[in-house]
Protein backbone atom coordinates (compact mmCIF):
# COMPACT_ATOMS: atom_id res chain seq x y z
CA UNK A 1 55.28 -1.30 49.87
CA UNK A 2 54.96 0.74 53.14
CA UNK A 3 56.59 4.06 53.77
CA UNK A 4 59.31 4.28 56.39
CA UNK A 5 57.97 7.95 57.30
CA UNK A 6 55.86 7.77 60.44
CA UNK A 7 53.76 11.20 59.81
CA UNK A 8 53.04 13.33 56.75
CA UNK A 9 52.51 15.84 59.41
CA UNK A 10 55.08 18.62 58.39
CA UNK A 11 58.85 18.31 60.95
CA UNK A 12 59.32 21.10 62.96
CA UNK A 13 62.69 20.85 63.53
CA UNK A 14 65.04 24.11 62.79
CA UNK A 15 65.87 22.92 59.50
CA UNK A 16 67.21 26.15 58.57
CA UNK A 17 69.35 26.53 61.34
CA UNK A 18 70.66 22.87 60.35
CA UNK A 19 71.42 23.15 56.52
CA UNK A 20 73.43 26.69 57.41
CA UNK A 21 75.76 24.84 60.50
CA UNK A 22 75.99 22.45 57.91
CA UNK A 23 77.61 25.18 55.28
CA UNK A 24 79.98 26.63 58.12
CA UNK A 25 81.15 22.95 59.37
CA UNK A 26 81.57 22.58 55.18
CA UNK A 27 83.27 26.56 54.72
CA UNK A 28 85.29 25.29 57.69
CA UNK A 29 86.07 21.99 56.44
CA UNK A 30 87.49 23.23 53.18
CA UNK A 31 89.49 26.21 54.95
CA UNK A 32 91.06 23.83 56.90
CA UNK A 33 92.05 21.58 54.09
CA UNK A 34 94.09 23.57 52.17
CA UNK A 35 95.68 25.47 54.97
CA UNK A 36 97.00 21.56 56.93
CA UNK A 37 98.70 19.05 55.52
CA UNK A 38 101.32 16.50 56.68
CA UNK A 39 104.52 18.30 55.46
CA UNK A 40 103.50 22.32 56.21
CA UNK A 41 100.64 24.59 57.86
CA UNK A 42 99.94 27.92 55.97
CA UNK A 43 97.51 30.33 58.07
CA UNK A 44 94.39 31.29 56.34
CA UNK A 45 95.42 34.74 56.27
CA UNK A 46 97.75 34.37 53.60
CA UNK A 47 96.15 31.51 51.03
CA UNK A 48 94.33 34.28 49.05
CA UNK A 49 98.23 35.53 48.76
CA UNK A 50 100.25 32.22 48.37
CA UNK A 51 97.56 31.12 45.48
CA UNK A 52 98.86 34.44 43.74
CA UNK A 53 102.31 35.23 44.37
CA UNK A 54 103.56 31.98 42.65
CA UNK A 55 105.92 30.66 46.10
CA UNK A 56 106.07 27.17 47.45
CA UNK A 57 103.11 27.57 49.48
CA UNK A 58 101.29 28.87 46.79
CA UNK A 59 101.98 26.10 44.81
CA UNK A 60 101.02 23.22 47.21
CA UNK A 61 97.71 24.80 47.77
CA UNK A 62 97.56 25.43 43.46
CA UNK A 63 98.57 22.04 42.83
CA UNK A 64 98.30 19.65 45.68
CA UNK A 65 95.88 20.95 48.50
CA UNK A 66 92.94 22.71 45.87
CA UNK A 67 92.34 19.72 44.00
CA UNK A 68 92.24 17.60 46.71
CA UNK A 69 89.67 20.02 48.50
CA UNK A 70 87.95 19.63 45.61
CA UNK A 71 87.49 16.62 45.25
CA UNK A 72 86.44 16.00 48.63
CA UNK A 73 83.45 18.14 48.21
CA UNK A 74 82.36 16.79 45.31
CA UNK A 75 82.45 13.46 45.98
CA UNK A 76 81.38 13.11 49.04
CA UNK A 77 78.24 15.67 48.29
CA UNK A 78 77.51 13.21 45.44
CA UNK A 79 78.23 9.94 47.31
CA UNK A 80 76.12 11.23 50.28
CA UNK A 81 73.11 12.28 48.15
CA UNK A 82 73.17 8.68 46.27
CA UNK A 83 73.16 7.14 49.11
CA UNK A 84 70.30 8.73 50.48
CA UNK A 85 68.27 8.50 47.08
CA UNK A 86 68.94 4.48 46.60
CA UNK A 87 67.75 4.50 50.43
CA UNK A 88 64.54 5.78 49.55
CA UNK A 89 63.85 4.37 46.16
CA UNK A 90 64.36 0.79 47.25
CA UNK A 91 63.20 1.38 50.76
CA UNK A 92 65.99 0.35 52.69
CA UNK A 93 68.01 2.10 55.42
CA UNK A 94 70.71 -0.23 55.22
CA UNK A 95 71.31 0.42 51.04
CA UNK A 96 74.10 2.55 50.02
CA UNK A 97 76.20 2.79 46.76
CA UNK A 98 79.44 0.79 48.45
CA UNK A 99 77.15 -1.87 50.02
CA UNK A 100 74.74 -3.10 46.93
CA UNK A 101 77.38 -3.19 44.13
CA UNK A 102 77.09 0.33 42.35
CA UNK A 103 80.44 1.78 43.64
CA UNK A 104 82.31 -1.71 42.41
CA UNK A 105 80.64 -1.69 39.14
CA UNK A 106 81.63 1.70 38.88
CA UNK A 107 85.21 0.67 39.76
CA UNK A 108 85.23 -2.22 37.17
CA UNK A 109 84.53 -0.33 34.05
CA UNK A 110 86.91 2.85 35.26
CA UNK A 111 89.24 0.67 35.04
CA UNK A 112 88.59 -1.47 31.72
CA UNK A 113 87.71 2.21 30.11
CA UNK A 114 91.45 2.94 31.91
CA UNK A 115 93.02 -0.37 30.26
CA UNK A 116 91.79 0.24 26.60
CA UNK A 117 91.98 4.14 26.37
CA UNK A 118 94.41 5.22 28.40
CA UNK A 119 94.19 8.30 27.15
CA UNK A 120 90.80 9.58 27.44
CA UNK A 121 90.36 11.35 30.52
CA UNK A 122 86.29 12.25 29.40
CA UNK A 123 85.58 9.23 28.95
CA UNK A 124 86.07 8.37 32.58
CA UNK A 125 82.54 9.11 33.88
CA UNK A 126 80.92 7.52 31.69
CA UNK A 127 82.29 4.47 32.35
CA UNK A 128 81.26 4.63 35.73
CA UNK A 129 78.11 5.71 35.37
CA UNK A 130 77.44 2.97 33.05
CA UNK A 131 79.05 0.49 35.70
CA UNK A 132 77.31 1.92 38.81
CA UNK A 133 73.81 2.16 36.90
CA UNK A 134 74.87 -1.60 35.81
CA UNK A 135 75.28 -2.86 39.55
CA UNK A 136 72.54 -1.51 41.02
CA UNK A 137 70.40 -2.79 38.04
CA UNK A 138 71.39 -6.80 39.11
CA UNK A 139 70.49 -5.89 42.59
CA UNK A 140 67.10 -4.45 41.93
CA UNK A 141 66.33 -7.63 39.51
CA UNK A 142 67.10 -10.15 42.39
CA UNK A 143 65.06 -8.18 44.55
CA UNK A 144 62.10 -7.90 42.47
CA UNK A 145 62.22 -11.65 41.19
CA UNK A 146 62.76 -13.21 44.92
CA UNK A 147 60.47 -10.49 46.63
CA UNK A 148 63.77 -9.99 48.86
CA UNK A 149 63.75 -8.29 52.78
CA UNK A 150 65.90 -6.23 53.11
CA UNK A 151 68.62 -7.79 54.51
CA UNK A 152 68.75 -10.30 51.58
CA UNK A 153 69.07 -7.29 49.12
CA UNK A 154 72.05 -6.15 51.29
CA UNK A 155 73.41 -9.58 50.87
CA UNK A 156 72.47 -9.84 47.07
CA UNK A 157 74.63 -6.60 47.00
CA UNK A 158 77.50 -7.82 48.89
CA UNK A 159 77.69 -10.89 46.26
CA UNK A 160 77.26 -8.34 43.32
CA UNK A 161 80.23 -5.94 44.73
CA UNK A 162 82.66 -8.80 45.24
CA UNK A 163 81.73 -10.08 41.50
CA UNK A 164 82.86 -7.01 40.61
CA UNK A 165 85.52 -6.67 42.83
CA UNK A 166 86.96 -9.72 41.82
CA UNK A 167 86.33 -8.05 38.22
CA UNK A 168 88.20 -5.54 39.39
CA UNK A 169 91.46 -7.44 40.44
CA UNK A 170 91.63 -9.59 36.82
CA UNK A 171 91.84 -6.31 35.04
CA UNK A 172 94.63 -5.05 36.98
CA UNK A 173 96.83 -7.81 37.17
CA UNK A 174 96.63 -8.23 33.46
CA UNK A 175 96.98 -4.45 32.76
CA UNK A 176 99.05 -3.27 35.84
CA UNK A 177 99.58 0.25 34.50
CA UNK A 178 95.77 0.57 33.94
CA UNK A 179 95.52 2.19 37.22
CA UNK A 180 98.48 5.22 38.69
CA UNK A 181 97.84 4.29 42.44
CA UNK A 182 95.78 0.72 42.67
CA UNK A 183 96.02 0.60 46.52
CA UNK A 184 94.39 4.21 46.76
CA UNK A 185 91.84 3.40 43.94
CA UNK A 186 90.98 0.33 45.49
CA UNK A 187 90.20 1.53 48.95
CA UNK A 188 89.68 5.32 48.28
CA UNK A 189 91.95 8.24 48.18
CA UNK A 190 92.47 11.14 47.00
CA UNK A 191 96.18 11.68 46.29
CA UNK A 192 97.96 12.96 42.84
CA UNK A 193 94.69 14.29 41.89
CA UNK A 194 94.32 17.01 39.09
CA UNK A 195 91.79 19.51 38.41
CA UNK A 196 91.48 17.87 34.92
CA UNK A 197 90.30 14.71 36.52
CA UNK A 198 87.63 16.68 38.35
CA UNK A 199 85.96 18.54 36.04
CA UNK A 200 84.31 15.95 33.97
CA UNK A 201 83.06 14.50 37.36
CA UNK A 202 82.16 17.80 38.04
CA UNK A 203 79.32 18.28 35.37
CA UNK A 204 77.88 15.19 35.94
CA UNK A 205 77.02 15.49 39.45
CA UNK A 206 75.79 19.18 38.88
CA UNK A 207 73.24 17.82 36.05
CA UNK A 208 72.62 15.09 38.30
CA UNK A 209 72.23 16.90 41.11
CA UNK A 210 69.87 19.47 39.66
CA UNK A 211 67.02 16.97 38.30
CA UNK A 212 66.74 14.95 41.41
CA UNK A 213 65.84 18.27 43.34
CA UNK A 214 63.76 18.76 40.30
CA UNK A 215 61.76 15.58 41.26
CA UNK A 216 62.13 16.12 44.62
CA UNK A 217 58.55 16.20 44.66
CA UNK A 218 57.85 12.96 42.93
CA UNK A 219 60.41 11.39 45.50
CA UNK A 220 57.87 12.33 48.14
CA UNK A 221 54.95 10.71 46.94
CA UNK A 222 57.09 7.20 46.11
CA UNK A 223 57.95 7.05 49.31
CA UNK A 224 54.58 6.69 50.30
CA UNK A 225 54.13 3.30 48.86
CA UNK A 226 53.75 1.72 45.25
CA UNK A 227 50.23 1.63 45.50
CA UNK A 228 49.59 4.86 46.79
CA UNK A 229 51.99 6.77 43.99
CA UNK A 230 50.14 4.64 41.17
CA UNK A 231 46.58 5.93 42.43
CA UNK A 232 48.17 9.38 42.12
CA UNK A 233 48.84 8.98 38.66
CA UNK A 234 52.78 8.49 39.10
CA UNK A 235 54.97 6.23 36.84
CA UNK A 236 56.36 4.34 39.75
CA UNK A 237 58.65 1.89 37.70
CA UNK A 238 60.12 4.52 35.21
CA UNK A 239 60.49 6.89 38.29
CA UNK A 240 62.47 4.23 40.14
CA UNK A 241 64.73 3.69 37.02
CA UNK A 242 65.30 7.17 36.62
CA UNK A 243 66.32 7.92 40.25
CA UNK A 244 68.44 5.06 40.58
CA UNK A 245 70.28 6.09 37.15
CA UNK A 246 70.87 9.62 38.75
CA UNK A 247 72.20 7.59 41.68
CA UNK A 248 74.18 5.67 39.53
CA UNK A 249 75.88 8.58 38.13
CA UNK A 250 76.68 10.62 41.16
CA UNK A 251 78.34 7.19 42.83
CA UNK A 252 80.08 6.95 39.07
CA UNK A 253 81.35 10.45 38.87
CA UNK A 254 82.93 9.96 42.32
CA UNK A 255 84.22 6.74 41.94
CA UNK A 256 86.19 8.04 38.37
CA UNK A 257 88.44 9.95 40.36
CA UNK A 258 88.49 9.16 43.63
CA UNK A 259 88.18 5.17 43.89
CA UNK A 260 86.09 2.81 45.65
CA UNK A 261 85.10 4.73 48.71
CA UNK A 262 83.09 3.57 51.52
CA UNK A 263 80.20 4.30 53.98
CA UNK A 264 79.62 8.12 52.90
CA UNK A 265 76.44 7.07 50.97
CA UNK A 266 75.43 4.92 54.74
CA UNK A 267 76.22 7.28 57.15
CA UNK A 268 75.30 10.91 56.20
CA UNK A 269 71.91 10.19 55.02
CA UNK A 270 71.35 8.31 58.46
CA UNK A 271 72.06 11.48 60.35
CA UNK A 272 70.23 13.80 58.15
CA UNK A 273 67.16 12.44 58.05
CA UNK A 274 67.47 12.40 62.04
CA UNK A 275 68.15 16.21 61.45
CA UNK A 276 66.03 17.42 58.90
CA UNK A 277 63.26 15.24 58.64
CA UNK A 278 62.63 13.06 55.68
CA UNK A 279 61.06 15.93 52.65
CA UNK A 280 63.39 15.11 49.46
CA UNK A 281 64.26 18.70 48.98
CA UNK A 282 66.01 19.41 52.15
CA UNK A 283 67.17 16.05 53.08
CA UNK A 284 69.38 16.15 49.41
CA UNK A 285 70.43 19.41 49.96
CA UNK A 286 71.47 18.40 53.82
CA UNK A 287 73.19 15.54 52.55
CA UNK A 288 75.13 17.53 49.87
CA UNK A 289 76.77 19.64 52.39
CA UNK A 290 77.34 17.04 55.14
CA UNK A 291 78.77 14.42 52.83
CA UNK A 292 81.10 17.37 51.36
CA UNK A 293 81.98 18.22 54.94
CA UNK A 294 82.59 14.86 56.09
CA UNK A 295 84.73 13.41 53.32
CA UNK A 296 87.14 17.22 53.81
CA UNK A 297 87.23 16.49 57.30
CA UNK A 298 88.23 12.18 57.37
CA UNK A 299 90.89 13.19 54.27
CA UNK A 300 92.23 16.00 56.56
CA UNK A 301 92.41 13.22 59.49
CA UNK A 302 94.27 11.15 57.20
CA UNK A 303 96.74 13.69 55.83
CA UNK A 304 97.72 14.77 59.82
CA UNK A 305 97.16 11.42 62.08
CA UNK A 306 100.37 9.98 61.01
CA UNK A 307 102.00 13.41 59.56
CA UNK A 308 104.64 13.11 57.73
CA UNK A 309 103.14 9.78 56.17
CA UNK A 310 99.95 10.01 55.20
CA UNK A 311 96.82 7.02 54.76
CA UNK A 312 94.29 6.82 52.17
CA UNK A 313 91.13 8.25 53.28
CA UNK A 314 89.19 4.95 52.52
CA UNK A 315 90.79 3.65 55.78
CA UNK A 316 89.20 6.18 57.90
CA UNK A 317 86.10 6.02 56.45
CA UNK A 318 85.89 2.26 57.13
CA UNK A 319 87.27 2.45 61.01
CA UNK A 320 83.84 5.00 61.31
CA UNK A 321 81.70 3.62 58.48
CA UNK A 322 82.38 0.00 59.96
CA UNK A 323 80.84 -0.08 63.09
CA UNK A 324 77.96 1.92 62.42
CA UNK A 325 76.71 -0.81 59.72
CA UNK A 326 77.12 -3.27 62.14
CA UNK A 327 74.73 -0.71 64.88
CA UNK A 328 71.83 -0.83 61.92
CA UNK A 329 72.22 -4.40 61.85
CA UNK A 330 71.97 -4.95 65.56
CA UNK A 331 68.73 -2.84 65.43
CA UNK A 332 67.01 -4.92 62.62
CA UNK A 333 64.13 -6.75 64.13
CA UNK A 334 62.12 -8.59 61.62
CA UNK A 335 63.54 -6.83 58.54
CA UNK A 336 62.69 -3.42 59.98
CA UNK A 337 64.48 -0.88 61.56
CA UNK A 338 63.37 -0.31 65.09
């Protein structure tokens, strides 16, 4: 399999410069979601205050606007970053976790783990893990026994999520109280969420996290080519299962508490590799912060658009994530991206 990197010839771009505008749009990003909101606007000056001197502000930032902040970051670092690794481990631009089944697999056994044990929170993420690392499994299979381009595996995926979506829909109208919020979970939102519900998520995309920058290096030489890694004495196959299981549970641990969101895992690793290059180690770490930023950023859009009401931030996602699929497609000539 050929690489998608046209040089090994180090990038020159600033990527310093790049990874810290991408920690002040993030700083920013966060500020600004805890001080807006669709009901009140607290200044900056005085969250440090509120969060301490028990009033009404500081309890909507305590309760409502800190766990939603949050949870933004986290889940769209770790959406962004699985995105980006499934990209390069199957060698396609056009992969991501909501597109090739992994977020809806995640979403199906969430909510089956919801339906039978209601009450354990823990066991949450590793439910989705097992159901994200279970969707992107089928996909690799049909690719590998139908030698699929890429836009088959894309379509492969599509037929895989809606399996699962459809999984998805059985469970819920048979247990209805499986789910708190079914419309949010099912397109993506963040509302009523907890701290508790977080921090489970939480370790599981920091372990994750830190051993695919541990094989950041190995990342590098598989995406020069099957062949190539094998003559360099790399496991390619257990490699690839490994990555994509780290994949798996980054999509998971977002998709526990913060549904089936969209086009994160597409779009930020699209512009970072346009920013940083394509080295593992700084195009994770790019898409950590930029996925963070973006998800803060379309939940604060949702929260003030229509303020006082307020949309799930799935909807947003899709009117941006939407038409810039359909722009990769347009560009496909021959299965490759031109």
């Amino acid at each position: 399999m050929k690489s998608s990197r046209t040089s090994s010839i180090p990038d020159p771009r600033p990527t310093g410069r790049v990874l810290a505008g991408l920690l002040l749009l993030t700083l920013v990003s966060a500020v600004l979601s805890l001080c807006l909101g669709s009901t009140s606007v607290i200044s900056p000056a005085l969250v440090p205050q509120a969060l301490l001197d028990g009033t009404l502000e500081g309890q909507i930032i305590q309760y409502v606007r800190l766990p939603r902040t949050c949870g933004c970051l986290l889940a769209g670092a770790a959406l962004a970053v699985s995105g980006a690794v499934i990209q390069g481990v199957l060698n396609n631009p056009l992969a991501a976790p909501n597109i090739i089944g992994v977020n809806s697999g995640a979403g199906l056994l969430v909510v089956l783990c919801s339906a039978l044990f209601p009450q354990s929170v823990a066991l949450t993420p590793l439910a989705a893990f097992l159901g994200a690392f279970l969707g992107v499994l089928l996909v690799l299979l049909i690719a590998e026994r139908t030698g699929a381009s890429r836009i088959t595996l894309v379509l492969a995926g599509v037929a895989v999520s809606n399996i699962f979506s459809a999984g998805i829909d059985a469970l819920v109208t048979f247990f209805p109280d499986a789910v708190l919020s079914y419309t949010d979970f099912r397109i993506g939102g963040l509302n009523n969420l907890s701290m508790d519900r977080i921090v489970p998520a939480f370790w599981v995309v920091c372990v994750a996290l830190l051993l695919l920058f541990s094989l950041s290096s190995e990342m590098d030489i598989l995406s020069l080519g099957r062949e190539t890694a094998q003559r360099l004495g790399l496991p390619v196959k257990p490699l690839r299962l490994l990555l994509l299981a780290l994949a798996a549970a980054l999509a998971g641990a977002a998709v526990s508490f913060a549904g089936l969101l969209g086009f994160v895992g597409l779009i930020v690793p699209h512009i970072m590799r346009r920013l940083v290059g394509e080295d593992s180690r700084p195009l994770l770490l790019s898409c950590a912060l930029g996925g963070a930023a973006l998800l803060t950023l379309c939940d604060l859009l949702s929260r003030v658009l229509f303020a006082p009401y307020e949309i799930p931030v799935g909807i947003v996602l899709s009117l941006a994530g939407g038409p810039f699929f359909i722009w990769l497609l347009l560009r496909q000539r021959g299965g490759r991206i031109v």
